[in-house]
N, C-alpha and C. Protein backbone atom coordinates (compact mmCIF):
# COMPACT_ATOMS: atom_id res chain seq x y z
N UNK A 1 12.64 16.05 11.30
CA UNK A 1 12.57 14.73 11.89
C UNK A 1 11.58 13.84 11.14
N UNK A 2 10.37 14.51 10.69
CA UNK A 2 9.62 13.34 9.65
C UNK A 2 9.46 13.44 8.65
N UNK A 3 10.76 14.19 7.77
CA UNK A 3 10.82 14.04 6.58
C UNK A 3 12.54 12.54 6.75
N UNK A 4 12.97 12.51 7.98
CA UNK A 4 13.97 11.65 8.03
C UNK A 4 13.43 10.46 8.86
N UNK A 5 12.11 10.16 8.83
CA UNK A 5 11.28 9.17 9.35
C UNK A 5 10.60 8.37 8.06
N UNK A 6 10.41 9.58 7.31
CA UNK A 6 9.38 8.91 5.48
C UNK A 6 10.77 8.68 5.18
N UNK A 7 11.79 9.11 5.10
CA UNK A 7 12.81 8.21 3.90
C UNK A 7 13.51 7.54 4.61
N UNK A 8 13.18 7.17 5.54
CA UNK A 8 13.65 6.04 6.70
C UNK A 8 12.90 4.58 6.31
N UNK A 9 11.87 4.65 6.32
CA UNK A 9 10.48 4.14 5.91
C UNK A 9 10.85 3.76 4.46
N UNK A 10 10.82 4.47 3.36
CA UNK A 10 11.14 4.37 2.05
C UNK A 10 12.59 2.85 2.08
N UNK A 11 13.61 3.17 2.64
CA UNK A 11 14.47 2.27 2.80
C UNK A 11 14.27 0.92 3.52
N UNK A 12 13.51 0.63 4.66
CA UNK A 12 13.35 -0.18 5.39
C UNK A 12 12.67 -1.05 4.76
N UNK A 13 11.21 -0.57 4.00
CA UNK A 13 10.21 -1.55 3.51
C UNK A 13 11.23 -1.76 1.92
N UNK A 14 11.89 -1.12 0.93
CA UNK A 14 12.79 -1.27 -0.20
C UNK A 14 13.59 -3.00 0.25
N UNK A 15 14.49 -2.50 1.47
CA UNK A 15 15.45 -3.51 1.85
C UNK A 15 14.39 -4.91 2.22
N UNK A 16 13.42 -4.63 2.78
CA UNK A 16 12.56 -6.02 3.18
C UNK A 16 11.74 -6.60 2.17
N UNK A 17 11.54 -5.43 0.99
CA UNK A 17 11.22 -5.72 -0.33
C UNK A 17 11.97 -7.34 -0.70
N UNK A 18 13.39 -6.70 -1.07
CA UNK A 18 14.92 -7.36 -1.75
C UNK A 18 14.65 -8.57 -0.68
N UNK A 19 14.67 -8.84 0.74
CA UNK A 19 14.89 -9.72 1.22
C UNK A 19 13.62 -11.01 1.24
N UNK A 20 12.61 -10.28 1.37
CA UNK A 20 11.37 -11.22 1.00
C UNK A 20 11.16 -11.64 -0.88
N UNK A 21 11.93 -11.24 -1.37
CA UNK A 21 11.66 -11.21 -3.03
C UNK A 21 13.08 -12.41 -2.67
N UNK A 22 14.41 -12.31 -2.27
CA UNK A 22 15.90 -12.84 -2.37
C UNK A 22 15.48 -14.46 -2.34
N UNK A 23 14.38 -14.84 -1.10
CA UNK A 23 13.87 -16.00 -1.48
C UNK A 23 13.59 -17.09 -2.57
N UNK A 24 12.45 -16.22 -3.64
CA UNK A 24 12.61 -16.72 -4.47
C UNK A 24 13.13 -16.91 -5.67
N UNK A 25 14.06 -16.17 -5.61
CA UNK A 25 15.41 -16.21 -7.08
C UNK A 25 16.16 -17.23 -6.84
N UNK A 26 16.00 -18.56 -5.51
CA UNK A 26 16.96 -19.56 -5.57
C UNK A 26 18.26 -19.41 -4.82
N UNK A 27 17.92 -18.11 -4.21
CA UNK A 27 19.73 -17.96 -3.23
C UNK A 27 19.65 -18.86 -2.04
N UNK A 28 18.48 -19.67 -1.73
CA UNK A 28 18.26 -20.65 -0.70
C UNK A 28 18.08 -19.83 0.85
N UNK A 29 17.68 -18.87 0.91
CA UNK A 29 17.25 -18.10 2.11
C UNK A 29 16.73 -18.85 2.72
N UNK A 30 16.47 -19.16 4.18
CA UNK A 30 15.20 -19.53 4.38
C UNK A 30 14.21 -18.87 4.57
N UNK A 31 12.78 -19.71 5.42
CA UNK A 31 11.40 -19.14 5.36
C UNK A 31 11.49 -17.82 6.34
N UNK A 32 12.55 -17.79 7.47
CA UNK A 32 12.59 -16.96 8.48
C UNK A 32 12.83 -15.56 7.93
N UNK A 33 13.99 -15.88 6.77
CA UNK A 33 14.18 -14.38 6.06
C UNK A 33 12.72 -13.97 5.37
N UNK A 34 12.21 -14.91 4.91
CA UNK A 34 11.18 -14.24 4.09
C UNK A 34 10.25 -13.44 4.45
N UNK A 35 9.69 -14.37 5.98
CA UNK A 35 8.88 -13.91 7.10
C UNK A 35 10.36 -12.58 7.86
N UNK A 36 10.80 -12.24 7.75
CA UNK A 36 11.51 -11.40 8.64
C UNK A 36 11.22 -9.64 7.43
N UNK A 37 11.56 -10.33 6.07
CA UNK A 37 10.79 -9.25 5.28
C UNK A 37 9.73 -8.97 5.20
N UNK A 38 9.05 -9.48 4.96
CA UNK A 38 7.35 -8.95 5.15
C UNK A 38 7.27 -8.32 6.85
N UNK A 39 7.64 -8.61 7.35
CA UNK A 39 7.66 -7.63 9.08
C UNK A 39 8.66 -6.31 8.33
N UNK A 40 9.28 -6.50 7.62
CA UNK A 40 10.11 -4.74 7.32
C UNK A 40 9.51 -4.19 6.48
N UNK A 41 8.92 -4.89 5.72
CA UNK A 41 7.86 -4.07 4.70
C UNK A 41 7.10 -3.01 5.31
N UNK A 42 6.25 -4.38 6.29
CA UNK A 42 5.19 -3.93 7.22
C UNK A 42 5.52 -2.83 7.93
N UNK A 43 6.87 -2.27 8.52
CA UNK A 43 7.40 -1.90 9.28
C UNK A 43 7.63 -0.45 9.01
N UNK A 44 8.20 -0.55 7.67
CA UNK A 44 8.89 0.70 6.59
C UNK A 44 7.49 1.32 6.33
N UNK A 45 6.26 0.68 6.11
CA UNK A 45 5.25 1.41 5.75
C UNK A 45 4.86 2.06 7.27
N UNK A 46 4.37 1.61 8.34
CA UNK A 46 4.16 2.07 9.36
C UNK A 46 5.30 3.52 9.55
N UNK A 47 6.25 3.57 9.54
CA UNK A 47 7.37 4.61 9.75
C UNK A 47 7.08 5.70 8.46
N UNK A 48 6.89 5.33 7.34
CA UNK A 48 6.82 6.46 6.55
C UNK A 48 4.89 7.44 6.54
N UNK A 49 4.13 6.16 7.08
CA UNK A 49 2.94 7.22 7.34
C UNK A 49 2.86 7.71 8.35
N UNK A 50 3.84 7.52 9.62
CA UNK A 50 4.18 8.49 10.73
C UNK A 50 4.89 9.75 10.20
N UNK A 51 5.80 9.53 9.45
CA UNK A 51 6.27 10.18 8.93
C UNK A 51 5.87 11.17 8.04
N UNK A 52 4.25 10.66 7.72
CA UNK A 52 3.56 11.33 6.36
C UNK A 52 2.84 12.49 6.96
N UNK A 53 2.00 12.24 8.15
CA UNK A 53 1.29 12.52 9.12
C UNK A 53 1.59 12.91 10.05
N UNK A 54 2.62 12.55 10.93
CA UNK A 54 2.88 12.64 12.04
C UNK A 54 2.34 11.81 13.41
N UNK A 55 2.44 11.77 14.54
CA UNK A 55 1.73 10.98 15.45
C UNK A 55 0.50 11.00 15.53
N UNK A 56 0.21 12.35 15.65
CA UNK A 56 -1.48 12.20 15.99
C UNK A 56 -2.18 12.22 14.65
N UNK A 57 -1.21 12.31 13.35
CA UNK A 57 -2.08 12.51 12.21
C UNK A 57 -2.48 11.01 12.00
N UNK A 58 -1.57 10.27 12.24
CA UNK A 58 -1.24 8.71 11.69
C UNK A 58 -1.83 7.66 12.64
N UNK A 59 -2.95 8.21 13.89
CA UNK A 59 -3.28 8.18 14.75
C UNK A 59 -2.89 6.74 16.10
N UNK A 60 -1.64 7.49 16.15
CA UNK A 60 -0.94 7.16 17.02
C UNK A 60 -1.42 7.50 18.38
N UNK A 61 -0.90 8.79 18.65
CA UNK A 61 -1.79 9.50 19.88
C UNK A 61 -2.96 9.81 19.53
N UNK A 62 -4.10 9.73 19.87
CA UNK A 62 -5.58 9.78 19.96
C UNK A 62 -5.62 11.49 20.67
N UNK A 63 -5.65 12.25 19.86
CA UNK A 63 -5.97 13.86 20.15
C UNK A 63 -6.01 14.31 18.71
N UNK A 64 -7.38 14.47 18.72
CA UNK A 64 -7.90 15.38 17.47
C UNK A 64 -7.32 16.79 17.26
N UNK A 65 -7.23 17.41 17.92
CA UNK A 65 -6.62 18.91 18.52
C UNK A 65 -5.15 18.78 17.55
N UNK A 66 -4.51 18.53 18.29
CA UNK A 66 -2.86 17.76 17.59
C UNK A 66 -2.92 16.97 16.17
N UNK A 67 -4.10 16.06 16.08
CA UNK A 67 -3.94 15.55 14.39
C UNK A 67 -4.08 16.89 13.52
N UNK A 68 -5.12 17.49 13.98
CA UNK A 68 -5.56 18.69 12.98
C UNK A 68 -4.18 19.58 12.61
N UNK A 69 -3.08 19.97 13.74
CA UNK A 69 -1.96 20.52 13.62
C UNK A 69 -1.13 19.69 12.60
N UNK A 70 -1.03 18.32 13.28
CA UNK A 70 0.02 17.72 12.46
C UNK A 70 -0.28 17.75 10.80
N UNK A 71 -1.56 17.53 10.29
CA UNK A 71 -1.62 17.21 8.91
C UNK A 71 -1.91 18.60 8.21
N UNK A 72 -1.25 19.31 9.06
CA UNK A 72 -1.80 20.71 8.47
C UNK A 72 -0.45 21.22 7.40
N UNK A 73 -0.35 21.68 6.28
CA UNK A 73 1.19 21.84 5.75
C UNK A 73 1.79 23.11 6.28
């Protein structure tokens, strides 16, 4: 499940990459797409260090006990 959360992540922030970049090559996007990519960027990165870590590694849930498990290989 969070190895299909990091390449979940990998794709999401890629695609919001293309769409915040599609702006300025002149395809006439507007500002909303641009601002709608930078939130998937933002987004794709959040999902792939859950993904990296896990919840409590990425400190999502607040339990030391459980981070120590999660970032453990």
């Amino acid at each position: 499940m969070r190895k299909l959360l990091y390449y979940g992540g990998i794709v999401v922030t890629g695609i919001g990459f293309l769409l915040f970049l599609s702006n300025f090559l002149g395809s006439g996007i507007s500002m909303g797409a641009a601002l709608g990519g930078m939130f998937l960027v933002a987004a794709g990165g959040f999902m792939r260090s859950i993904g990296a870590k896990g919840l409590a590694g990425s400190g999502v849930i607040l339990d030391p006990e459980r981070a120590r498990k999660d970032v453990e290989p």
